[in-house]
Protein backbone atom coordinates (compact mmCIF):
# COMPACT_ATOMS: atom_id res chain seq x y z
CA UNK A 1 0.00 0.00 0.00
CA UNK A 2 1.38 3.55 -0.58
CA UNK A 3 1.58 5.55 2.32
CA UNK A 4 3.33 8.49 0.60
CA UNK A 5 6.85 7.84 1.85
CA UNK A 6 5.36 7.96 5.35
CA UNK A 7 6.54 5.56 8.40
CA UNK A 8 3.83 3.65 9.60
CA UNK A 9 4.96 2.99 13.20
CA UNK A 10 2.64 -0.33 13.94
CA UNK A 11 2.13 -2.28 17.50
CA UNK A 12 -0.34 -3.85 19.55
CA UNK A 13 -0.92 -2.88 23.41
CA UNK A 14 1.36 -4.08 26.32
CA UNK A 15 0.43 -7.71 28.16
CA UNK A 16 -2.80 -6.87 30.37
CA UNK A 17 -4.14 -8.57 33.04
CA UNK A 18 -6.37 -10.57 30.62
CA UNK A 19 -3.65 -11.46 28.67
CA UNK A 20 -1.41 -12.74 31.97
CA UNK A 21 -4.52 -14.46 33.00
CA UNK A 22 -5.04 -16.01 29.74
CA UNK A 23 -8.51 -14.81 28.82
CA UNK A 24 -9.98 -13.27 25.72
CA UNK A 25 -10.44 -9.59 25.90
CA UNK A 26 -12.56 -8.98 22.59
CA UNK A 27 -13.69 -5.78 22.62
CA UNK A 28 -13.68 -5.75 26.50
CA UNK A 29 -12.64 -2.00 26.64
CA UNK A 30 -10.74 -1.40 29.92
CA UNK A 31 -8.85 -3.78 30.89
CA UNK A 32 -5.63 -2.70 32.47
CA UNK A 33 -1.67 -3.32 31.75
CA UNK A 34 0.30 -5.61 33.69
CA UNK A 35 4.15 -4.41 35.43
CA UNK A 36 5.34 -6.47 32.44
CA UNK A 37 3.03 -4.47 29.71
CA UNK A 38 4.29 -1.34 31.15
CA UNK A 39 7.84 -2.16 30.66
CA UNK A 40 7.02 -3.57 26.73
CA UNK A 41 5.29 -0.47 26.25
CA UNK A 42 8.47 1.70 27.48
CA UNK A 43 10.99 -0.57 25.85
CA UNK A 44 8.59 0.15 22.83
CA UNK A 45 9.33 3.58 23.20
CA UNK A 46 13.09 3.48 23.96
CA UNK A 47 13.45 1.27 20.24
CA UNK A 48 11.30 3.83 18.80
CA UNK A 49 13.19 6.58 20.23
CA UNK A 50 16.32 5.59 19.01
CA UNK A 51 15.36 4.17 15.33
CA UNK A 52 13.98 7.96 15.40
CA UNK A 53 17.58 9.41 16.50
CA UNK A 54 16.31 13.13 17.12
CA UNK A 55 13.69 13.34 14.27
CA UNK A 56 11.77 16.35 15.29
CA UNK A 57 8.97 16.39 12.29
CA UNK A 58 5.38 15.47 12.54
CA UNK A 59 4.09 12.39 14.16
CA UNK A 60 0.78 11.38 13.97
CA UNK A 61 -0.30 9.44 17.23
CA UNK A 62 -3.62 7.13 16.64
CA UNK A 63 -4.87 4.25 18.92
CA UNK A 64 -8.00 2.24 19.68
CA UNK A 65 -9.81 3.54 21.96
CA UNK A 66 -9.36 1.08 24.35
CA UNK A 67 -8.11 1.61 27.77
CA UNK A 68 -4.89 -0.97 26.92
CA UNK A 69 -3.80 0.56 23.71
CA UNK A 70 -4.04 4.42 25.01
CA UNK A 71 -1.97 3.61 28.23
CA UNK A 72 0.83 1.76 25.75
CA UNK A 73 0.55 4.85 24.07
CA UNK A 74 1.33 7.32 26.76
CA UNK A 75 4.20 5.28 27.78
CA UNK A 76 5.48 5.09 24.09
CA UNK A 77 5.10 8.81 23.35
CA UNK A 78 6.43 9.53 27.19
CA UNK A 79 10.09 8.17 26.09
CA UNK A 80 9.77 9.89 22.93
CA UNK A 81 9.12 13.14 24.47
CA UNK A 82 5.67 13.42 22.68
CA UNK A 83 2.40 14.62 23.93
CA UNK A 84 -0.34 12.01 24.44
CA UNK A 85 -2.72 14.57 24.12
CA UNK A 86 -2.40 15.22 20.58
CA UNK A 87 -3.33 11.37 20.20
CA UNK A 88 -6.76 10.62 18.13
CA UNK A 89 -8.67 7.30 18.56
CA UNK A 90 -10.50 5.20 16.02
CA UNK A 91 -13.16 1.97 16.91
CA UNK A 92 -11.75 0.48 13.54
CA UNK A 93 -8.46 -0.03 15.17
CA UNK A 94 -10.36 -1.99 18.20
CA UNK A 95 -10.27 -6.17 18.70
CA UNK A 96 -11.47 -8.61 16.96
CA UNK A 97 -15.30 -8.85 18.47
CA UNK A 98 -15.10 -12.62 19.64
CA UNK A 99 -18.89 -12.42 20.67
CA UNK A 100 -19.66 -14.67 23.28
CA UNK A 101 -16.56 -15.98 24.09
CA UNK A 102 -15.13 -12.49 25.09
CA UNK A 103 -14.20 -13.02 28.79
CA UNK A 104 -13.55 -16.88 28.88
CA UNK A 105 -10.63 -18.56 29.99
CA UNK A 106 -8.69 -19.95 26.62
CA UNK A 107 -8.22 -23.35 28.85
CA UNK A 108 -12.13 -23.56 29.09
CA UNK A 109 -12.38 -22.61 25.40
CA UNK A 110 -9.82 -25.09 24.57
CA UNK A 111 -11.32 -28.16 26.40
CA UNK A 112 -14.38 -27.70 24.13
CA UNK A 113 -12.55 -29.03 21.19
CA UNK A 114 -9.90 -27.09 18.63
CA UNK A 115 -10.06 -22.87 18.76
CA UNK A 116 -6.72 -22.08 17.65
CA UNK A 117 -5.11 -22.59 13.99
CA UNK A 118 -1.82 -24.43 15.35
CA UNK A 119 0.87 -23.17 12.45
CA UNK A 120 -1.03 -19.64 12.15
CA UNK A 121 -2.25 -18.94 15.51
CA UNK A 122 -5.61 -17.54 14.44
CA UNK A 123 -9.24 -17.98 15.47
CA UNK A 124 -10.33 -21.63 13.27
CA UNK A 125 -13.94 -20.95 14.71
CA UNK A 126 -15.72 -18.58 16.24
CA UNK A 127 -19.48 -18.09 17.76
CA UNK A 128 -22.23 -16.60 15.97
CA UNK A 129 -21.89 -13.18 16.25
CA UNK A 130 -18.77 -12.68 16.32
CA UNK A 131 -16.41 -10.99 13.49
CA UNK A 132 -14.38 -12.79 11.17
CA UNK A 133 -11.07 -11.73 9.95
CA UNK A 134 -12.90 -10.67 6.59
CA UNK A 135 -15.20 -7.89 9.10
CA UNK A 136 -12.22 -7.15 10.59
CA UNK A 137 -10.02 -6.42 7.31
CA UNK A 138 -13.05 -4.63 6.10
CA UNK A 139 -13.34 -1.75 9.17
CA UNK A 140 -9.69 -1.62 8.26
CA UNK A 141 -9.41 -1.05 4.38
CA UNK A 142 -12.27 1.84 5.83
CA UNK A 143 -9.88 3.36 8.40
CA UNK A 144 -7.24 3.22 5.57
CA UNK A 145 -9.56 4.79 3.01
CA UNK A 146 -9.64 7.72 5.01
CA UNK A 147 -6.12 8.31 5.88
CA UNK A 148 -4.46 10.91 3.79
CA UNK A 149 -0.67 9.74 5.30
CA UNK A 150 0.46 13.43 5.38
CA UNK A 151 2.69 12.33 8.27
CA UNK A 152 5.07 9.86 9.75
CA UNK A 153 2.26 7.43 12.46
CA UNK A 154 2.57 5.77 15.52
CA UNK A 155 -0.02 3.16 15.82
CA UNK A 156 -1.73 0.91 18.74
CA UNK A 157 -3.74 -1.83 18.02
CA UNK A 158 -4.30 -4.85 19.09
CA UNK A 159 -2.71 -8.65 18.27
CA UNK A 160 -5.60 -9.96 16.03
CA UNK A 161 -6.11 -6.45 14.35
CA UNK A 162 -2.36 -5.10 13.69
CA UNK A 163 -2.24 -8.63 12.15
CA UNK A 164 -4.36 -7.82 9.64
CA UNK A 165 -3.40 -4.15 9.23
CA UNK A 166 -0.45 -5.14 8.77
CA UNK A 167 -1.24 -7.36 6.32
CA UNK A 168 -3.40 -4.85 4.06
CA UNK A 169 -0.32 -2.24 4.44
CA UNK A 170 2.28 -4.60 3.33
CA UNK A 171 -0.62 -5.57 0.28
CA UNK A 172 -0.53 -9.38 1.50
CA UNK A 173 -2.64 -11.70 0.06
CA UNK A 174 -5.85 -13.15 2.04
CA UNK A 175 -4.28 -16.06 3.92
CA UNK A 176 -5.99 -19.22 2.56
CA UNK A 177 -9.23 -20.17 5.03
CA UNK A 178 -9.32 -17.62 6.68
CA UNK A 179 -10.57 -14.44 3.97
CA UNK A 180 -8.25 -11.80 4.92
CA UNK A 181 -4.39 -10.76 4.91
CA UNK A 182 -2.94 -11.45 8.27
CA UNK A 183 0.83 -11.06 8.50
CA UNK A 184 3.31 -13.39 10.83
CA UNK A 185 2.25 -12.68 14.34
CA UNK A 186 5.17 -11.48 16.51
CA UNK A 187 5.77 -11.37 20.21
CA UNK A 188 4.01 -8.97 22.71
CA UNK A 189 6.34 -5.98 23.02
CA UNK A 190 7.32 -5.43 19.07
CA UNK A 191 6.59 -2.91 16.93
CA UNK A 192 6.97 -2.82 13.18
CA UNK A 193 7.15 0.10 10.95
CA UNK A 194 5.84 0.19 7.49
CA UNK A 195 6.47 1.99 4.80
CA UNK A 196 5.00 1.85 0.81
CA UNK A 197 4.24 -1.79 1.55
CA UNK A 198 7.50 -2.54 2.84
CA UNK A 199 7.98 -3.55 6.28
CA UNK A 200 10.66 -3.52 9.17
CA UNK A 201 11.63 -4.31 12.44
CA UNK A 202 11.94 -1.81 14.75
CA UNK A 203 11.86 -3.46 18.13
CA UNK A 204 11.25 -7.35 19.15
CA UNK A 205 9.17 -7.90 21.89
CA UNK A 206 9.87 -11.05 24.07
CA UNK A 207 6.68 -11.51 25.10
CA UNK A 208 3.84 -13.91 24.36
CA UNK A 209 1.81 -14.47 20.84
CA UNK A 210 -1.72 -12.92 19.90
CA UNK A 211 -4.22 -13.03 22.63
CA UNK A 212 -5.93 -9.44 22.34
């Protein structure tokens, strides 16, 4: 996707206690970071600060507007000596809506037969009512529709959603069974940056897969 020579600075929130006590957050919208989110979300913003080295233009700051993804936020932009308060939110950036399942335990989930896609780590089935990654990539392509990329971006999402933005902005193809793009998921803690369809590494989190 062009981006007009913009960076697209992508990552999903810190771990929260949902994510520490392994349960699916959805679109659960407060749901607060753990010690260990808070220091993903500030080494976040120490690799972002130096990949920057000094640059003093324009950035963009756009979350969810969940709880989780504006506190990663504040920490990120606190290292980079940027003002949260200039940040914008979007509901097209939120979770994937798991429906009814949004709350469980994954090991309750799990002893009801197989949830999880072992090689891809995505969703195999999901309630009625609940998105699939082809709603999700849709709100997206929508959200992207209206961007007019006249700056460098830092981005919070979420681990099913940056998946799949990530996957429309590097112009992936839909992954087979599942009707969308979704890129390689990456640990908690790591934060991408895109730019013209191209994307790098800017810091890798050591933290756990996708779980919201």
């Amino acid at each position: 996707m062009n981006s007009n020579g913009k960076r697209l600075f992508v990552a999903r929130h810190g771990e929260t206690v949902f994510n520490a006590a392994g349960r699916l957050q959805g679109t659960h919208a407060h749901t607060p970071l753990t010690s260990a989110g808070f220091r993903q979300a500030e080494t976040m913003g120490a690799g972002l600060g130096a990949y920057l080295d000094g640059f003093d233009g324009v950035l963009d700051l756009v979350a969810s507007d969940t709880g989780r993804a504006l506190q990663t936020l504040a920490l990120v932009t606190e290292r980079i000596g940027r003002d949260w308060h200039d940040a914008r939110t979007d509901e097209r950036l939120n979770e994937i809506d798991v429906g009814s399942w949004g709350g469980l335990y994954y090991r309750d989930l799990l002893a009801q037969g197989p949830v999880i896609h072992g090689a891809h780590r995505l969703f195999q089935r999901l309630p009625d009512g609940a998105e699939s990654y082809g709603d999700v990539a849709r709100r997206l392509r929508s959200w992207i529709d209206d961007q007019q990329f006249a700056h460098d971006m830092i981005l919070i999402s979420h681990g099913m959603t940056s998946r799949v933005l990530r996957g429309l902005l590097c112009d992936l193809p839909d992954l087979d069974g599942f009707g969308a793009p979704v890129a390689k998921g990456l640990p908690q803690g790591s934060m991408v940056m895109i730019c013209d369809g191209v994307e790098e590494m800017v810091v890798l989190g050591a933290g756990e897969g996708e779980k919201g």
